[in-house]
N, C-alpha and C. Protein backbone atom coordinates (compact mmCIF):
# COMPACT_ATOMS: atom_id res chain seq x y z
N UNK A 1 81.15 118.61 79.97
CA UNK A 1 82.57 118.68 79.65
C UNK A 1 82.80 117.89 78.36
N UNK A 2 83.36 118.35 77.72
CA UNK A 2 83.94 117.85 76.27
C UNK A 2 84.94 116.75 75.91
N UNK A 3 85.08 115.63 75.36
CA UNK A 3 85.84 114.61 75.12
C UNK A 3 87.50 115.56 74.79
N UNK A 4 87.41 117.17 74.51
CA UNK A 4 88.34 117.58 74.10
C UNK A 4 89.39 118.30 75.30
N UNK A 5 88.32 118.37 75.94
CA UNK A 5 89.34 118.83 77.55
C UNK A 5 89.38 117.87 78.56
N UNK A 6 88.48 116.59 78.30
CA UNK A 6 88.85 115.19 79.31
C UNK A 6 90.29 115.08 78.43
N UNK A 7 90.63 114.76 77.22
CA UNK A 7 91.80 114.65 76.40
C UNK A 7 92.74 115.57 77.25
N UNK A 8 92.68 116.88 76.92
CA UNK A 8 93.23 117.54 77.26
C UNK A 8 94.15 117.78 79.02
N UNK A 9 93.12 117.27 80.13
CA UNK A 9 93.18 117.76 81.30
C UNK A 9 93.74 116.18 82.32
N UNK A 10 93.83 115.31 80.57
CA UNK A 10 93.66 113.67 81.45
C UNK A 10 94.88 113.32 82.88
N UNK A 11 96.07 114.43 82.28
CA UNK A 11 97.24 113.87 83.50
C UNK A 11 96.51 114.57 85.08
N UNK A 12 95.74 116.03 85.30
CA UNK A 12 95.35 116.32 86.09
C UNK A 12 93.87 115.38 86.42
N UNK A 13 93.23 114.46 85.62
CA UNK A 13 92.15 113.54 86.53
C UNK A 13 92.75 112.47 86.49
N UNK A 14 93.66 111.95 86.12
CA UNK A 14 94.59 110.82 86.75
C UNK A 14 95.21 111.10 88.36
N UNK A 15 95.25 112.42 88.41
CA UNK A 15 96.27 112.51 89.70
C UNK A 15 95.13 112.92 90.63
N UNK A 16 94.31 113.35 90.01
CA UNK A 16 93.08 113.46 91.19
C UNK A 16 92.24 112.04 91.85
N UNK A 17 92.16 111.36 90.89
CA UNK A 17 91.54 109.90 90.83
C UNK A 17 92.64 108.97 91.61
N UNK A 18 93.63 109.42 91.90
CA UNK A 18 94.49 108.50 92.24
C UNK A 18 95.13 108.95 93.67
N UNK A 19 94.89 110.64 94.36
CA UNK A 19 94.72 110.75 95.50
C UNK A 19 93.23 110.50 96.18
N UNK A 20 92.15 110.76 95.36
CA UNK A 20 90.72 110.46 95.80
C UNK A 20 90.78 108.77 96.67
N UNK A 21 91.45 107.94 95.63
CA UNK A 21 91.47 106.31 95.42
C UNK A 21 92.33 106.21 96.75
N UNK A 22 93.72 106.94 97.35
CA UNK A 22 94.59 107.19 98.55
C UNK A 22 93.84 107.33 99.94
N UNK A 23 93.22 108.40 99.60
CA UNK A 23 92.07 108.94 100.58
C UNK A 23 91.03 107.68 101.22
N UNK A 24 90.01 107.26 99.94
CA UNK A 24 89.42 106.47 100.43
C UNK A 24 90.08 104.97 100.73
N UNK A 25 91.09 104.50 100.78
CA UNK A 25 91.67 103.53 101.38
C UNK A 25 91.92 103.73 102.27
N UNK A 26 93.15 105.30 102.83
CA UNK A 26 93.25 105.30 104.37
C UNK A 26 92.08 105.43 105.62
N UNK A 27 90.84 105.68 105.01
CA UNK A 27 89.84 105.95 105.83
C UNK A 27 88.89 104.42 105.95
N UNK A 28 88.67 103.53 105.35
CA UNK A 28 88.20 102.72 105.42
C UNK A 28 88.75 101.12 105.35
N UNK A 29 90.56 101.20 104.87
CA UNK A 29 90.88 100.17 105.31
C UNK A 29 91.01 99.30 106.57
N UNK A 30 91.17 98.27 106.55
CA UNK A 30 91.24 97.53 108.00
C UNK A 30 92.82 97.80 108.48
N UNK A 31 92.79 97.72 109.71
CA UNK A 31 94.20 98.30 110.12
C UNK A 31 94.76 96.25 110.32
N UNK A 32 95.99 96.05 109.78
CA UNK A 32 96.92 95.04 109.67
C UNK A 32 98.05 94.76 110.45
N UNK A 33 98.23 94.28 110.96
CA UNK A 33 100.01 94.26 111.48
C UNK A 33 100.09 92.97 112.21
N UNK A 34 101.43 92.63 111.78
CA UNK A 34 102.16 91.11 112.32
C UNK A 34 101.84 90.86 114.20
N UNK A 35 101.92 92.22 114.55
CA UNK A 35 102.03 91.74 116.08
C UNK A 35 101.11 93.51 116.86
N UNK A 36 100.78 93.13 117.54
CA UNK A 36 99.72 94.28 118.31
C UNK A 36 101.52 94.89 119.32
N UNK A 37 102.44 94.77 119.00
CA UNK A 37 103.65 94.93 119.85
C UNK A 37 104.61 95.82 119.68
N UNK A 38 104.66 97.36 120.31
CA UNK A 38 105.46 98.35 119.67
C UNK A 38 106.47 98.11 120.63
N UNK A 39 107.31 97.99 119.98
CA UNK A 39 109.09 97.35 120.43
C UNK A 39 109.74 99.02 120.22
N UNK A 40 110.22 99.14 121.71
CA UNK A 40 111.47 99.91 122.06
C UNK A 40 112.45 99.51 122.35
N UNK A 41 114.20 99.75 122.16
CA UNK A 41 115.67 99.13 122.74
C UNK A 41 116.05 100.46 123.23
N UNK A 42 116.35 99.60 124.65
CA UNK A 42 117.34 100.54 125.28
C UNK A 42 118.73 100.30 124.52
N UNK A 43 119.43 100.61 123.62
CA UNK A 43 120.90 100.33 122.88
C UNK A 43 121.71 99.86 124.13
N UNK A 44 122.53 99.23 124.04
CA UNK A 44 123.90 99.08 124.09
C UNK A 44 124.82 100.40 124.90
N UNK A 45 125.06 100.00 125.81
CA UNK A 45 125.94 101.30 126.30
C UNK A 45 125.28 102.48 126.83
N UNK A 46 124.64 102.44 126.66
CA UNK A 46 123.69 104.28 126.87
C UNK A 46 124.11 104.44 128.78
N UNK A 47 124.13 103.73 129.66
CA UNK A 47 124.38 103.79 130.60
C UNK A 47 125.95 104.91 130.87
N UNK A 48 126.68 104.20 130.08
CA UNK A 48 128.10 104.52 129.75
C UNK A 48 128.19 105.69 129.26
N UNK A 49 127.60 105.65 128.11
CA UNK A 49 127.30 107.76 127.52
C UNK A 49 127.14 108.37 128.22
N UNK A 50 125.84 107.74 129.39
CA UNK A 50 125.62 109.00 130.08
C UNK A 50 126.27 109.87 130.90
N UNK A 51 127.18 108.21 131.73
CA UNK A 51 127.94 108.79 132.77
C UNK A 51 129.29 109.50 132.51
N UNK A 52 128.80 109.78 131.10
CA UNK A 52 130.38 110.45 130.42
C UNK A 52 129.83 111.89 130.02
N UNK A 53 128.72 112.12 130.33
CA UNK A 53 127.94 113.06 129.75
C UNK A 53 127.42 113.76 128.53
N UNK A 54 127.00 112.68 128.19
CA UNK A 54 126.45 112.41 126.97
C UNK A 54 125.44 112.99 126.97
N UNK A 55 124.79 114.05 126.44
CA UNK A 55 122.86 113.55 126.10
C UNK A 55 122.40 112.59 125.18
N UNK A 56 122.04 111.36 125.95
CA UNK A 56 121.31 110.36 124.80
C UNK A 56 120.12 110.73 124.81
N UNK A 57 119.58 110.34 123.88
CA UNK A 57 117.95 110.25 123.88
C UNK A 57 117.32 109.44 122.93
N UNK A 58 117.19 108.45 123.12
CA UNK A 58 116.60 107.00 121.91
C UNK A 58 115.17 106.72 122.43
N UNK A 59 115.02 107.38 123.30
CA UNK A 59 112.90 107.17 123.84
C UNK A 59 112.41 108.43 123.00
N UNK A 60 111.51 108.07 122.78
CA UNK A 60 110.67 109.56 122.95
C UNK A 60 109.74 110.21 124.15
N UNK A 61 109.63 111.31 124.60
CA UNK A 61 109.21 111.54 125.28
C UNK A 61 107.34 111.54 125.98
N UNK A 62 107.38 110.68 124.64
CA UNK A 62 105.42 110.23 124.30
C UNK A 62 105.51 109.25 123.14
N UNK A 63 105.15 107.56 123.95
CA UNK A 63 104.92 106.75 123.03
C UNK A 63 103.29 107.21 123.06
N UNK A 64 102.46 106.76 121.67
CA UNK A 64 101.92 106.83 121.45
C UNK A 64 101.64 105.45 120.75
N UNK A 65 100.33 104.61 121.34
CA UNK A 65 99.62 103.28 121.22
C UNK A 65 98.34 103.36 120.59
N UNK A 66 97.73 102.13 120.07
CA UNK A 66 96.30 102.49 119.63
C UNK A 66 95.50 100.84 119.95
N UNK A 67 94.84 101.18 120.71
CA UNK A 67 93.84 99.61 121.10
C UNK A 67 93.45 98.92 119.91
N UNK A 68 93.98 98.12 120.13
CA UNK A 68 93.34 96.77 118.68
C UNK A 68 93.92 96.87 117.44
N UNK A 69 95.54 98.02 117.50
CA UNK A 69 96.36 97.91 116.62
C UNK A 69 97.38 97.25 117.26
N UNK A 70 98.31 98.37 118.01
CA UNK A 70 99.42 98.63 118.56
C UNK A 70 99.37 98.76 120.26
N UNK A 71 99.14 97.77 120.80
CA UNK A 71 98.37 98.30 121.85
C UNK A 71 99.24 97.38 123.09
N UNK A 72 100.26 96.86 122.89
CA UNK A 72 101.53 96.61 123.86
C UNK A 72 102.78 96.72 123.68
N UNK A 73 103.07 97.39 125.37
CA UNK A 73 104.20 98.30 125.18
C UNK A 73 105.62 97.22 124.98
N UNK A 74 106.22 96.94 124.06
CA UNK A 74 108.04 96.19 124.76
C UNK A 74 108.73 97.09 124.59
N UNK A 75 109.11 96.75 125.78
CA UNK A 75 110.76 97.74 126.13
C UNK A 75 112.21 96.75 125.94
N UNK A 76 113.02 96.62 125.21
CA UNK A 76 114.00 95.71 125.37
C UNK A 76 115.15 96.37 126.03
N UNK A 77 115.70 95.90 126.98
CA UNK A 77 116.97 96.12 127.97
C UNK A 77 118.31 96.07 127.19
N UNK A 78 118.63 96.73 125.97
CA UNK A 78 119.72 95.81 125.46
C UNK A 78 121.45 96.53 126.35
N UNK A 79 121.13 97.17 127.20
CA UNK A 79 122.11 97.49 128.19
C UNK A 79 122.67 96.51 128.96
N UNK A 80 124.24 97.48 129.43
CA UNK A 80 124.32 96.53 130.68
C UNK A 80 124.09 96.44 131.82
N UNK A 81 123.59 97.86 132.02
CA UNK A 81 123.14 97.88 133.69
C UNK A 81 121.28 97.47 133.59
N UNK A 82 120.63 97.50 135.04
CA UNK A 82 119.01 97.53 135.21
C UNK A 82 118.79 98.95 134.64
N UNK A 83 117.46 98.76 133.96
CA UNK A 83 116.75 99.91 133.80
C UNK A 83 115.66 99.92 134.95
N UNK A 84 115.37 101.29 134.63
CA UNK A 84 113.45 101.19 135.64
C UNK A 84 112.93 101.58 134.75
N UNK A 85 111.69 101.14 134.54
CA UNK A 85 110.40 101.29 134.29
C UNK A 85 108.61 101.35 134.40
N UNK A 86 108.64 102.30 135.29
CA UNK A 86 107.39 102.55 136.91
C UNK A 86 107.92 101.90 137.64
N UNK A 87 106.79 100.68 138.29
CA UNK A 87 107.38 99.71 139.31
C UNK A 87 108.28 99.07 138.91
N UNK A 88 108.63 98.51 137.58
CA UNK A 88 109.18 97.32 137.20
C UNK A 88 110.91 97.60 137.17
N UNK A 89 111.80 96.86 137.56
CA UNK A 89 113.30 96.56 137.32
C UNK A 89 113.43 95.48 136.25
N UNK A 90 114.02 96.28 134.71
CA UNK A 90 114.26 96.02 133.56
C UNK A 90 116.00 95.67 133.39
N UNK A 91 116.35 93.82 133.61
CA UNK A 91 117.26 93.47 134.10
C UNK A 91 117.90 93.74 132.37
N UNK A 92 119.43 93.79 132.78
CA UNK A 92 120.11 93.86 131.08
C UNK A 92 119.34 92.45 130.40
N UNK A 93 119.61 92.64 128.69
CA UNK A 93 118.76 91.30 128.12
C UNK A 93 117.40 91.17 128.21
N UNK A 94 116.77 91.93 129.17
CA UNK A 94 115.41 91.28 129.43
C UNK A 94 114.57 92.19 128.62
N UNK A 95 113.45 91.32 128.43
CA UNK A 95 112.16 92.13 127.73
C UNK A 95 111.31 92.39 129.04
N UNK A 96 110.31 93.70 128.76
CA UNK A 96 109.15 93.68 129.28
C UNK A 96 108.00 94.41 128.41
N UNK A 97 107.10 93.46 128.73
CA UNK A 97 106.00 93.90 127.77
C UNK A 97 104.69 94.06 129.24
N UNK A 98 103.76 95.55 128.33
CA UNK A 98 103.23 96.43 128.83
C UNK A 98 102.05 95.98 128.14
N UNK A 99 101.18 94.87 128.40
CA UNK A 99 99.34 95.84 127.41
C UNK A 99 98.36 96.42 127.99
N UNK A 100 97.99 97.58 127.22
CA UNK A 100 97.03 98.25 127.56
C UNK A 100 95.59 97.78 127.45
N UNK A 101 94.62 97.81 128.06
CA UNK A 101 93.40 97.75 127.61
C UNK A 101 92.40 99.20 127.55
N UNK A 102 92.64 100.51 128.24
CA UNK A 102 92.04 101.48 128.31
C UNK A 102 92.91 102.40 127.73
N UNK A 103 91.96 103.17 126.75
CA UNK A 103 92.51 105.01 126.25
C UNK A 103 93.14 105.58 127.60
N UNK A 104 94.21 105.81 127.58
CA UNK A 104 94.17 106.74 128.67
C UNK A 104 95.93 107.68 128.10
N UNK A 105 95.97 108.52 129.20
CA UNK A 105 97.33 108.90 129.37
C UNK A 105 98.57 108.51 130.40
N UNK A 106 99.04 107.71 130.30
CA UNK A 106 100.27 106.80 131.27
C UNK A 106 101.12 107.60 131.77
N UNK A 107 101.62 107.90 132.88
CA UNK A 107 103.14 108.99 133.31
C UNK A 107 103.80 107.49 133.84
N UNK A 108 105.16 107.89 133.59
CA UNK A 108 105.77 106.57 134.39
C UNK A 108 107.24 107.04 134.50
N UNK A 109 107.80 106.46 135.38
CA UNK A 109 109.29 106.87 135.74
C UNK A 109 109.79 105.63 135.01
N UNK A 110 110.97 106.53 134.17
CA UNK A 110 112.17 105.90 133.22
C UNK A 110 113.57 106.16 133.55
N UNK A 111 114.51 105.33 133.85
CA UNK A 111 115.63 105.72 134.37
C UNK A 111 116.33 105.84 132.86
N UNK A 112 115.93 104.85 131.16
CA UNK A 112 116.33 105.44 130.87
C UNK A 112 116.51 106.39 129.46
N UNK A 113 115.11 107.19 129.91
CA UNK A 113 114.70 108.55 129.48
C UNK A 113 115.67 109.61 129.86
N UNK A 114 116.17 110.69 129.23
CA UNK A 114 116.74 111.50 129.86
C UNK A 114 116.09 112.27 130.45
N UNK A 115 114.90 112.59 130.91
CA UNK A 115 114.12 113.33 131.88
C UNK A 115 113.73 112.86 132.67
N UNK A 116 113.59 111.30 132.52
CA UNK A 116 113.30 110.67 133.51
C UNK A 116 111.88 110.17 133.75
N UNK A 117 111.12 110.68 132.94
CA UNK A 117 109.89 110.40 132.65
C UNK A 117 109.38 110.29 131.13
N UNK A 118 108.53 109.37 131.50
CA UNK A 118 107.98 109.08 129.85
C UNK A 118 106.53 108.65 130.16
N UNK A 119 105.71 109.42 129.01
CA UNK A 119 103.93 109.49 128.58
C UNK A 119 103.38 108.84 127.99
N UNK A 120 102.80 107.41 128.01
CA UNK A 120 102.51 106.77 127.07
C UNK A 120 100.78 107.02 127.14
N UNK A 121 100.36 107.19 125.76
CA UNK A 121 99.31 108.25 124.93
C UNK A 121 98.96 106.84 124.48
N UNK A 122 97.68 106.04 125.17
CA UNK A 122 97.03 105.34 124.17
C UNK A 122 95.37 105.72 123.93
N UNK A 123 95.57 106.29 122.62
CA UNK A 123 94.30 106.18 122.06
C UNK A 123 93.32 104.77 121.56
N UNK A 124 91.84 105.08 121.54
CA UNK A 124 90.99 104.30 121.33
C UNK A 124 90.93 103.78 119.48
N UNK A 125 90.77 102.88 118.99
CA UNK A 125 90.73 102.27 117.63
C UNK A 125 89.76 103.51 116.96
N UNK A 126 89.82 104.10 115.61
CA UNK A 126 89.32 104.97 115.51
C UNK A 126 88.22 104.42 114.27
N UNK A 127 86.68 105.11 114.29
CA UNK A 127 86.16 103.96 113.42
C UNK A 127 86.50 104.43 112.11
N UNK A 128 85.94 103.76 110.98
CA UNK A 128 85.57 103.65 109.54
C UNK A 128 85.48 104.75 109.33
N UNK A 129 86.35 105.32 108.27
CA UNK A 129 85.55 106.57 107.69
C UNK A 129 86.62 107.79 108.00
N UNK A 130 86.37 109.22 108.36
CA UNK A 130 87.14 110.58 108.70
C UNK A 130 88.20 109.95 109.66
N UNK A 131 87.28 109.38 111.12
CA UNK A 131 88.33 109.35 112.18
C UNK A 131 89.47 108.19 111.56
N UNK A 132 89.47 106.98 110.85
CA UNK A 132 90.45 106.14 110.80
C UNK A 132 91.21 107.32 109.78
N UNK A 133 90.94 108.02 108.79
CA UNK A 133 91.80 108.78 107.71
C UNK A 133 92.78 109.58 108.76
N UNK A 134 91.92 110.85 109.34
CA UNK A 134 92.82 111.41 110.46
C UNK A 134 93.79 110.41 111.30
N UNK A 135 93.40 109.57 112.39
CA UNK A 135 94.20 108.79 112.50
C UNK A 135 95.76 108.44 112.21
N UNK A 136 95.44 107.69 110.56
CA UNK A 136 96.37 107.34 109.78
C UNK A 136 97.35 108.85 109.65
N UNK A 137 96.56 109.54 109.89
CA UNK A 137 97.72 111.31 109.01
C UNK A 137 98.28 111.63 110.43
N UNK A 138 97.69 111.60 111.29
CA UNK A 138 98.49 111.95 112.41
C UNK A 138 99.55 111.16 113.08
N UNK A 139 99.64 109.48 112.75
CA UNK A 139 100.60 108.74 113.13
C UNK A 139 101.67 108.96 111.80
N UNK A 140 101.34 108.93 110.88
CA UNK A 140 102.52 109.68 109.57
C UNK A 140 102.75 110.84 110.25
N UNK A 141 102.37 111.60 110.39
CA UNK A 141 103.17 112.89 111.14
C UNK A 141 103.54 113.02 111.90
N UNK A 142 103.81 112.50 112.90
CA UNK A 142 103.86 111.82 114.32
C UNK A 142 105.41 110.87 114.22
N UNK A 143 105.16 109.62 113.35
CA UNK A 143 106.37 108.97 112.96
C UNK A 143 107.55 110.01 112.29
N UNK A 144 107.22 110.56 111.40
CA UNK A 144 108.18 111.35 110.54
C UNK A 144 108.86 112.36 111.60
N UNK A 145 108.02 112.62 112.60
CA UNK A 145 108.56 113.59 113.49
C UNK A 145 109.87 113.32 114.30
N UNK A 146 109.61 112.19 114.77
CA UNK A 146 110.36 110.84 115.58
C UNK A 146 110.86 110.12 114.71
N UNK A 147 111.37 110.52 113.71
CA UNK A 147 112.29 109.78 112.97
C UNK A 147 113.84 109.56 113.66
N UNK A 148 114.89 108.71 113.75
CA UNK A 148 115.73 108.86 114.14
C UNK A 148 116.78 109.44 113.64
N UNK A 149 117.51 110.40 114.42
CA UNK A 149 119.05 110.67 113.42
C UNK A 149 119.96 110.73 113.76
N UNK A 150 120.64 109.85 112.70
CA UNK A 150 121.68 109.29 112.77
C UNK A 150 123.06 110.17 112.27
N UNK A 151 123.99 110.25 113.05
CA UNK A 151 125.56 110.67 112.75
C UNK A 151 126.15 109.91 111.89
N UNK A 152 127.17 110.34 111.61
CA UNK A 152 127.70 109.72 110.66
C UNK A 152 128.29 108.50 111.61
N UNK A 153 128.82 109.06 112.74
CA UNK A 153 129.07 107.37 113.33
C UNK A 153 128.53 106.42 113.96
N UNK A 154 127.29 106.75 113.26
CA UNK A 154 126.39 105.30 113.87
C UNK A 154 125.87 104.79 112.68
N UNK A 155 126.59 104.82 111.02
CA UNK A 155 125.71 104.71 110.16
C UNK A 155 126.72 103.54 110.01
């Protein structure tokens, strides 16, 4: 290749060199975070919506965890009535925290899920390399999915 089409082609190997450089970071970086602790709120009131007949829905219907990242569950009560959560009675105010130690798939009764049930999906730490890249693309797609949205009167 010629010094005259590296000249030429330089904004297209800048942008290649610089998703290549993307790539190999999401696949081989170390995974980081302040707290191994994925925090859910029950809001304020949702009890009250419901019984007005509301459809709320602020859970998702599949948390999804990852061992040796994200790998305990909090649920915060910020209601005023008890929640349930499996065995546990989730008093207003109160936290409860969930850790996992095994991959598995969780079913658990949520009083307040609007189905009433909720799946918590914890996968295993994925290693170095393809599986951490995939990984990383499927929790971006995954988050973006479960993005929240907001009305205008809750902004």
């Amino acid at each position: 290749m010629s010094r005259a089409s590296l000249r030429r082609y330089w904004p297209h190997w800048t942008i290649f060199a610089s998703v290549l450089a993307a790539l190999l970071y999401g696949a081989f970086a170390p995974f980081g975070h302040a707290s191994r602790e994925q925090l859910f709120e029950i809001p304020p009131g949702t009890h009250a919506r419901r019984m007005q007949g509301e459809q709320v829905d602020f859970l998702p219907s599949e948390i999804r965890l990852t061992l040796g990242v994200r790998d305990v569950l909090l649920l915060r009560n910020r209601d005023s009535v008890p929640q349930v959560f499996g065995p546990v009675l989730v008093m207003p105010g109160q936290d409860f925290r969930l850790p996992f130690e095994q991959a598995a798939d969780y079913q658990f009764a949520c009083s307040a899920h609007a189905s009433g049930q909720m799946t918590v999906r914890v996968l295993p730490l994925p290693d170095p390399g393809i599986d951490r890249l995939r990984w990383r693309l499927d929790a971006f797609v995954h988050a973006m999915r479960h993005l929240p949205i907001r009305g205008p009167e809750t902004q």
